[in-house]
PDB file of N, CA and C in Angstrom:
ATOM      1  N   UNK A   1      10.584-104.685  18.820  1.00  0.00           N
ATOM      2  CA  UNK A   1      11.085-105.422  19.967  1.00  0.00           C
ATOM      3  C   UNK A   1      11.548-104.397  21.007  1.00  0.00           C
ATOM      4  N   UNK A   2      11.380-104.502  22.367  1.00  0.00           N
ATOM      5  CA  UNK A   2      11.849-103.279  23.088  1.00  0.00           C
ATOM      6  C   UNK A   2      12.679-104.276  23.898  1.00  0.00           C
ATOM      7  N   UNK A   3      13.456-103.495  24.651  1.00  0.00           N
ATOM      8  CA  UNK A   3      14.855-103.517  24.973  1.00  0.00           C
ATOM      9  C   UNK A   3      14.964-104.742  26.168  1.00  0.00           C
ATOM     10  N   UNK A   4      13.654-104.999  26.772  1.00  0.00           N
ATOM     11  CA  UNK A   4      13.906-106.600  27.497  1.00  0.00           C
ATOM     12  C   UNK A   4      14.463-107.516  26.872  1.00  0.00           C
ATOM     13  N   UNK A   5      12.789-107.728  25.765  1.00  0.00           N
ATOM     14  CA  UNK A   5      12.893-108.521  24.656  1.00  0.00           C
ATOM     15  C   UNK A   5      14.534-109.096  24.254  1.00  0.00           C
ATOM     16  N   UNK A   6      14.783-107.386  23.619  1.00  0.00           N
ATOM     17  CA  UNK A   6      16.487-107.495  23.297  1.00  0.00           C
ATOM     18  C   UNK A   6      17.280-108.287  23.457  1.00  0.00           C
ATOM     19  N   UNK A   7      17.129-107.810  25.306  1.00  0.00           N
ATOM     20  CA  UNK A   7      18.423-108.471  25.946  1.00  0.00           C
ATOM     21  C   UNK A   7      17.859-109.417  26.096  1.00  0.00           C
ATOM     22  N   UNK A   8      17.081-110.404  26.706  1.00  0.00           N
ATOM     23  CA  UNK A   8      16.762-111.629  26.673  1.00  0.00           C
ATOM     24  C   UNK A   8      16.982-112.364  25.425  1.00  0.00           C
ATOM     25  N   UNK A   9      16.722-112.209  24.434  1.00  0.00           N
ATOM     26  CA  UNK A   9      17.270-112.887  22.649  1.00  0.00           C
ATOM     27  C   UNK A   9      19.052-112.621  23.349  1.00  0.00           C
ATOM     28  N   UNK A  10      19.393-111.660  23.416  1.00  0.00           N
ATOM     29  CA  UNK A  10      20.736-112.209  23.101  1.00  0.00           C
ATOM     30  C   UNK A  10      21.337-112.699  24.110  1.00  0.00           C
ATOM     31  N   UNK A  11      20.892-112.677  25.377  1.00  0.00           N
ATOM     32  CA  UNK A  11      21.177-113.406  26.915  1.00  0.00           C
ATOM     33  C   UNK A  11      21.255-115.029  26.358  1.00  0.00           C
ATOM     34  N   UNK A  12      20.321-115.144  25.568  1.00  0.00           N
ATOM     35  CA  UNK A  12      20.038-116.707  25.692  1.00  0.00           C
ATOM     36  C   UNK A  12      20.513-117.045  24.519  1.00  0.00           C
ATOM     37  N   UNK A  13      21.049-116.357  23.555  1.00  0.00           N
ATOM     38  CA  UNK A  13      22.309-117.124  22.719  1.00  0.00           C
ATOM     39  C   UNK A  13      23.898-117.022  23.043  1.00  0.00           C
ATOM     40  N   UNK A  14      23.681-116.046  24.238  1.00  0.00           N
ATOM     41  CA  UNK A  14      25.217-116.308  25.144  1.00  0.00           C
ATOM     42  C   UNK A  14      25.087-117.829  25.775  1.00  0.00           C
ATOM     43  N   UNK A  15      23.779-117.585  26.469  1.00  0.00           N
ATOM     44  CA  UNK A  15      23.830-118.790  27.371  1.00  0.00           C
ATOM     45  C   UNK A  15      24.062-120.598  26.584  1.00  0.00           C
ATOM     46  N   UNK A  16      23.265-120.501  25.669  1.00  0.00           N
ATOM     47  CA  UNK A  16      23.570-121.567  24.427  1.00  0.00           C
ATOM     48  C   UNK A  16      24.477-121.887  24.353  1.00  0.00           C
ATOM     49  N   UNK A  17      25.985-120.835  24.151  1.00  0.00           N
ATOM     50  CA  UNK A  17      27.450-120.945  23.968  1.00  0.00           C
ATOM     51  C   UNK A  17      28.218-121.585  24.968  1.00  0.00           C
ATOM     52  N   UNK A  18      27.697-121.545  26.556  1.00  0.00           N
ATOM     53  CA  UNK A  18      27.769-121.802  27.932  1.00  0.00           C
ATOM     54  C   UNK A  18      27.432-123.032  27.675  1.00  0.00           C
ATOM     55  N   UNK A  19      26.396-123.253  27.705  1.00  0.00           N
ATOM     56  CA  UNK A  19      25.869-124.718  27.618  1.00  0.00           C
ATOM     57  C   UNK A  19      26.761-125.910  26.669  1.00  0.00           C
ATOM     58  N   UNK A  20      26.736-125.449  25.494  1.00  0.00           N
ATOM     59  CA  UNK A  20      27.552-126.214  24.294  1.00  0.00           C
ATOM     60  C   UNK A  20      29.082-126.034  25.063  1.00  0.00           C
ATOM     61  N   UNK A  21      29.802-125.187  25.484  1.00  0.00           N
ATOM     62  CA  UNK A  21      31.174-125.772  26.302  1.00  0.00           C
ATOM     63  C   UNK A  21      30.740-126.778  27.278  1.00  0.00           C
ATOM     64  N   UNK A  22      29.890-126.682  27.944  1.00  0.00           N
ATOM     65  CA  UNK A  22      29.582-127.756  29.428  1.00  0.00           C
ATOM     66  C   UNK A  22      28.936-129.072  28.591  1.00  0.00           C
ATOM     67  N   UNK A  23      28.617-129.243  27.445  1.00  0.00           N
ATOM     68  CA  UNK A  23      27.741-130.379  26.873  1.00  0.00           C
ATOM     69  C   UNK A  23      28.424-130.702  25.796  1.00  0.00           C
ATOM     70  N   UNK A  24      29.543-130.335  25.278  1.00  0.00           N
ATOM     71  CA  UNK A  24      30.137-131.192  23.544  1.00  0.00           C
ATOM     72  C   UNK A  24      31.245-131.202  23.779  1.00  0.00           C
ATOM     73  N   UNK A  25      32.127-132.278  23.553  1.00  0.00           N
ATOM     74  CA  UNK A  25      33.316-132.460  23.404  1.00  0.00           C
ATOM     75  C   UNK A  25      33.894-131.940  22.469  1.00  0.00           C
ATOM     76  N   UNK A  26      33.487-131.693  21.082  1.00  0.00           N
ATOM     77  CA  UNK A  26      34.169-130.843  20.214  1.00  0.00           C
ATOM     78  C   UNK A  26      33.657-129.265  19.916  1.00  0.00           C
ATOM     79  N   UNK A  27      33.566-128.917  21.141  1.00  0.00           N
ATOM     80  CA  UNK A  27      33.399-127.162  21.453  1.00  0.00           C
ATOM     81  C   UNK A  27      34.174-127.050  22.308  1.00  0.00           C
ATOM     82  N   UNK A  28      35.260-126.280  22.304  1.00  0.00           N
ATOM     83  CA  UNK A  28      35.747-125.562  23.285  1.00  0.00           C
ATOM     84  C   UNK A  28      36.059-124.361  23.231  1.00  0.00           C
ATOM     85  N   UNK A  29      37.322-123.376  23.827  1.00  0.00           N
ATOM     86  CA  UNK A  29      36.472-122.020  24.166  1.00  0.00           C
ATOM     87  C   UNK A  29      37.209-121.339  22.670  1.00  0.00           C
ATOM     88  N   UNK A  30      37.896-121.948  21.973  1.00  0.00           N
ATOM     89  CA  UNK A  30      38.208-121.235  21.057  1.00  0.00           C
ATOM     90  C   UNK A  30      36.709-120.905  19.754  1.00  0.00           C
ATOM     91  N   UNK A  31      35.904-121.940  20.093  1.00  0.00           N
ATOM     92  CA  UNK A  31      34.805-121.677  18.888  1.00  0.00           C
ATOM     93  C   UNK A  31      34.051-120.904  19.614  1.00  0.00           C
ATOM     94  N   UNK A  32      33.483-121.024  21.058  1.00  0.00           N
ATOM     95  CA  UNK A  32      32.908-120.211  22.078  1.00  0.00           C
ATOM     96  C   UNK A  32      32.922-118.585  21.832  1.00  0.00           C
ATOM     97  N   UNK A  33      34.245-118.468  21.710  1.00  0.00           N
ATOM     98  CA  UNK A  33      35.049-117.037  21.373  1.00  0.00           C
ATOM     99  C   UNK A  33      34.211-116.442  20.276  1.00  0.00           C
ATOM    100  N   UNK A  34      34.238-117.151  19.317  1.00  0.00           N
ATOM    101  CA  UNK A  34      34.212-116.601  18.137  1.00  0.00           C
ATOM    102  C   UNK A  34      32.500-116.625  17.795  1.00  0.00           C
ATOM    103  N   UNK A  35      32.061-117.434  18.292  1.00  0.00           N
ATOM    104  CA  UNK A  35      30.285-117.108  18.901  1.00  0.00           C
ATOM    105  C   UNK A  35      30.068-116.578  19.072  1.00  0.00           C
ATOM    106  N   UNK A  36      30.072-115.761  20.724  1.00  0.00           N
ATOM    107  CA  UNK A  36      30.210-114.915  21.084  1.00  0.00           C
ATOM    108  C   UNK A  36      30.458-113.767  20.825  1.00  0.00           C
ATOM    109  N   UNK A  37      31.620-113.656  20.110  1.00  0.00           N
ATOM    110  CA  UNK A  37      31.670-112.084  18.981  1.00  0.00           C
ATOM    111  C   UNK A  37      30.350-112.082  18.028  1.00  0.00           C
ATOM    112  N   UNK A  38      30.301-112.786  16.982  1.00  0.00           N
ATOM    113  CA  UNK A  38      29.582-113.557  16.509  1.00  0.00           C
ATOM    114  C   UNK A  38      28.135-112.617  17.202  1.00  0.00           C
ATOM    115  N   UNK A  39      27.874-113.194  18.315  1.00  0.00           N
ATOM    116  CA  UNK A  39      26.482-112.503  19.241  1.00  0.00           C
ATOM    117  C   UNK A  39      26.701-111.289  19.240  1.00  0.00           C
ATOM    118  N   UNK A  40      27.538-110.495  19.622  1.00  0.00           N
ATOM    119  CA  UNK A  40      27.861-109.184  20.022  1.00  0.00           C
ATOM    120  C   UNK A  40      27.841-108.435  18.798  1.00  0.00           C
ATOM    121  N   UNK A  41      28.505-108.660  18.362  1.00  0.00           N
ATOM    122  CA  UNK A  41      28.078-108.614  16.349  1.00  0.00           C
ATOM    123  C   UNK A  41      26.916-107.991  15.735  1.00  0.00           C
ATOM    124  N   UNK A  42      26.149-109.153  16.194  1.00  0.00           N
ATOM    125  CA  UNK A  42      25.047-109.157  15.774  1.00  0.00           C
ATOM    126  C   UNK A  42      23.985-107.928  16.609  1.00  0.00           C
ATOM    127  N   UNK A  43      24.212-108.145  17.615  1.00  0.00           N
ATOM    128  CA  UNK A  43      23.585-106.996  18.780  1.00  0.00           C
ATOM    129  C   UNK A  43      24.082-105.882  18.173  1.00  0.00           C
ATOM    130  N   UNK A  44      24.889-105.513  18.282  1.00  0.00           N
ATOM    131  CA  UNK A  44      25.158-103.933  17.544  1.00  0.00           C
ATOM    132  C   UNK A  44      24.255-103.563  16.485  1.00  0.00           C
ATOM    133  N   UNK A  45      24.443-104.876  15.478  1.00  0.00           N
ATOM    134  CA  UNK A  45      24.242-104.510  13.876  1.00  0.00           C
ATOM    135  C   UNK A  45      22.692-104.587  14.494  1.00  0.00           C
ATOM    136  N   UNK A  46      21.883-104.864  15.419  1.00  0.00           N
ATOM    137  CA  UNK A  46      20.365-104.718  15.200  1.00  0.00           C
ATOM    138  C   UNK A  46      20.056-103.226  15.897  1.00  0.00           C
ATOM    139  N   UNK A  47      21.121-102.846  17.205  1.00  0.00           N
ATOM    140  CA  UNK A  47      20.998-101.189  17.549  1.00  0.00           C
ATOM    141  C   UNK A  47      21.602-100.469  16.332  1.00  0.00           C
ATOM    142  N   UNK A  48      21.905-100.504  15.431  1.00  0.00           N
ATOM    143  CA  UNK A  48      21.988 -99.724  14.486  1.00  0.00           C
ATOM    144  C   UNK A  48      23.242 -99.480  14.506  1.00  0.00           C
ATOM    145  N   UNK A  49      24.485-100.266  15.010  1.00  0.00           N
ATOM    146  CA  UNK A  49      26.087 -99.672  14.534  1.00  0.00           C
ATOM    147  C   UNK A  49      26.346-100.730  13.468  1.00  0.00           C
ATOM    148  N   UNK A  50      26.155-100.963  12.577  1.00  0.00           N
ATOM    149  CA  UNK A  50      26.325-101.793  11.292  1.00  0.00           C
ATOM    150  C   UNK A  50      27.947-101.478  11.041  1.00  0.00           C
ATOM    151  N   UNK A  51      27.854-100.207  10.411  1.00  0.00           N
ATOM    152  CA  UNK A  51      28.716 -99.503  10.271  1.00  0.00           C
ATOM    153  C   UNK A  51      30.478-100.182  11.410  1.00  0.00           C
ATOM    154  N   UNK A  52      30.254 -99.776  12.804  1.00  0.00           N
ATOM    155  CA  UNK A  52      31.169-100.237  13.637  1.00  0.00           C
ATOM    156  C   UNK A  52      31.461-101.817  13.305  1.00  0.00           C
ATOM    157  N   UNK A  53      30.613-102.477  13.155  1.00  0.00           N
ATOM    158  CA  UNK A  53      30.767-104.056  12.823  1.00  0.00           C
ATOM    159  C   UNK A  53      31.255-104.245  11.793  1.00  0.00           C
ATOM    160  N   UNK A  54      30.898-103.612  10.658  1.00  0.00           N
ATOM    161  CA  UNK A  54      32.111-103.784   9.286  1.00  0.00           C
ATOM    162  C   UNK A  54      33.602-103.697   9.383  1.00  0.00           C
ATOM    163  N   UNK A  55      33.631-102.125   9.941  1.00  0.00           N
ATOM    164  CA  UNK A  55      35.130-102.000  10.635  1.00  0.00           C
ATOM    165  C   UNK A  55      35.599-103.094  11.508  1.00  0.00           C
ATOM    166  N   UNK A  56      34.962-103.438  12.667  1.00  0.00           N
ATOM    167  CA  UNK A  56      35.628-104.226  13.481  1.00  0.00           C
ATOM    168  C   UNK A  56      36.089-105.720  12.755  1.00  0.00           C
ATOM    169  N   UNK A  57      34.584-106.108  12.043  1.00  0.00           N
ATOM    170  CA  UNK A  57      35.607-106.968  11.208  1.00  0.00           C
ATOM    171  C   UNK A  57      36.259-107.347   9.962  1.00  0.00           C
ATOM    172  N   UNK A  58      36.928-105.709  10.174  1.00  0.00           N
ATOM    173  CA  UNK A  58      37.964-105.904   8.800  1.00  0.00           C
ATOM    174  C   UNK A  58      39.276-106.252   9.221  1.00  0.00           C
ATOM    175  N   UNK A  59      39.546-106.020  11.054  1.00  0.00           N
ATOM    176  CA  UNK A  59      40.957-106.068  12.305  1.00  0.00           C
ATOM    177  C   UNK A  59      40.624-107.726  12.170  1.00  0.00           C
ATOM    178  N   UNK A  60      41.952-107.918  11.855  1.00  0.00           N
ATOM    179  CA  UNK A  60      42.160-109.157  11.974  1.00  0.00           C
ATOM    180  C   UNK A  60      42.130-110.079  13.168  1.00  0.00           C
ATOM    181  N   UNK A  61      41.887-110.965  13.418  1.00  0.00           N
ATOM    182  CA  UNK A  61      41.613-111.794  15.095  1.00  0.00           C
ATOM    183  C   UNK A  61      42.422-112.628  15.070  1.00  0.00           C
ATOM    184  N   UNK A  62      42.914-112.770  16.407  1.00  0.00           N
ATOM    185  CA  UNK A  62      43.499-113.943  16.933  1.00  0.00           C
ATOM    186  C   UNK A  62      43.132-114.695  18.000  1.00  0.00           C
ATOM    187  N   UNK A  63      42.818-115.661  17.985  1.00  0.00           N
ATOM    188  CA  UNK A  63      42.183-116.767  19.298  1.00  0.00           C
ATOM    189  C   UNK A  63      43.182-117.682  19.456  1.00  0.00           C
ATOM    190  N   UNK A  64      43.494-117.476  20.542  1.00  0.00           N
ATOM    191  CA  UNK A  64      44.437-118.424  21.279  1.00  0.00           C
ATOM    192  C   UNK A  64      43.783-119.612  22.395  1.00  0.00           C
TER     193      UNK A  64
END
């Protein structure tokens, strides 16, 4: 996959998250949040920081 590709896959599971706040009553931004990491997450762990993503989620979260 080269690096359009990339960003377009994960552009459009941000945008998904966008959509589902503007379209469901039982989404709001606290599950959004955690999607979103969730995406970002995942983006790393496919450039190859796996490693950073374990660590990050071993720090405990808080969503307010």
């Amino acid at each position: 996959m080269d690096d359009h590709q990339l960003k377009e896959k994960y552009l459009k599971r941000l945008e998904e998250i966008l959509k589902n706040l503007e379209e469901r009553w039982d989404y709001d931004e606290y599950y959004a949040h955690i999607d979103a990491d969730t995406v970002l997450c995942d983006l790393l762990e496919e450039l190859g920081f796996k490693e950073v993503v374990e660590l990050y989620n071993k720090i405990p979260k808080w969503y307010s």
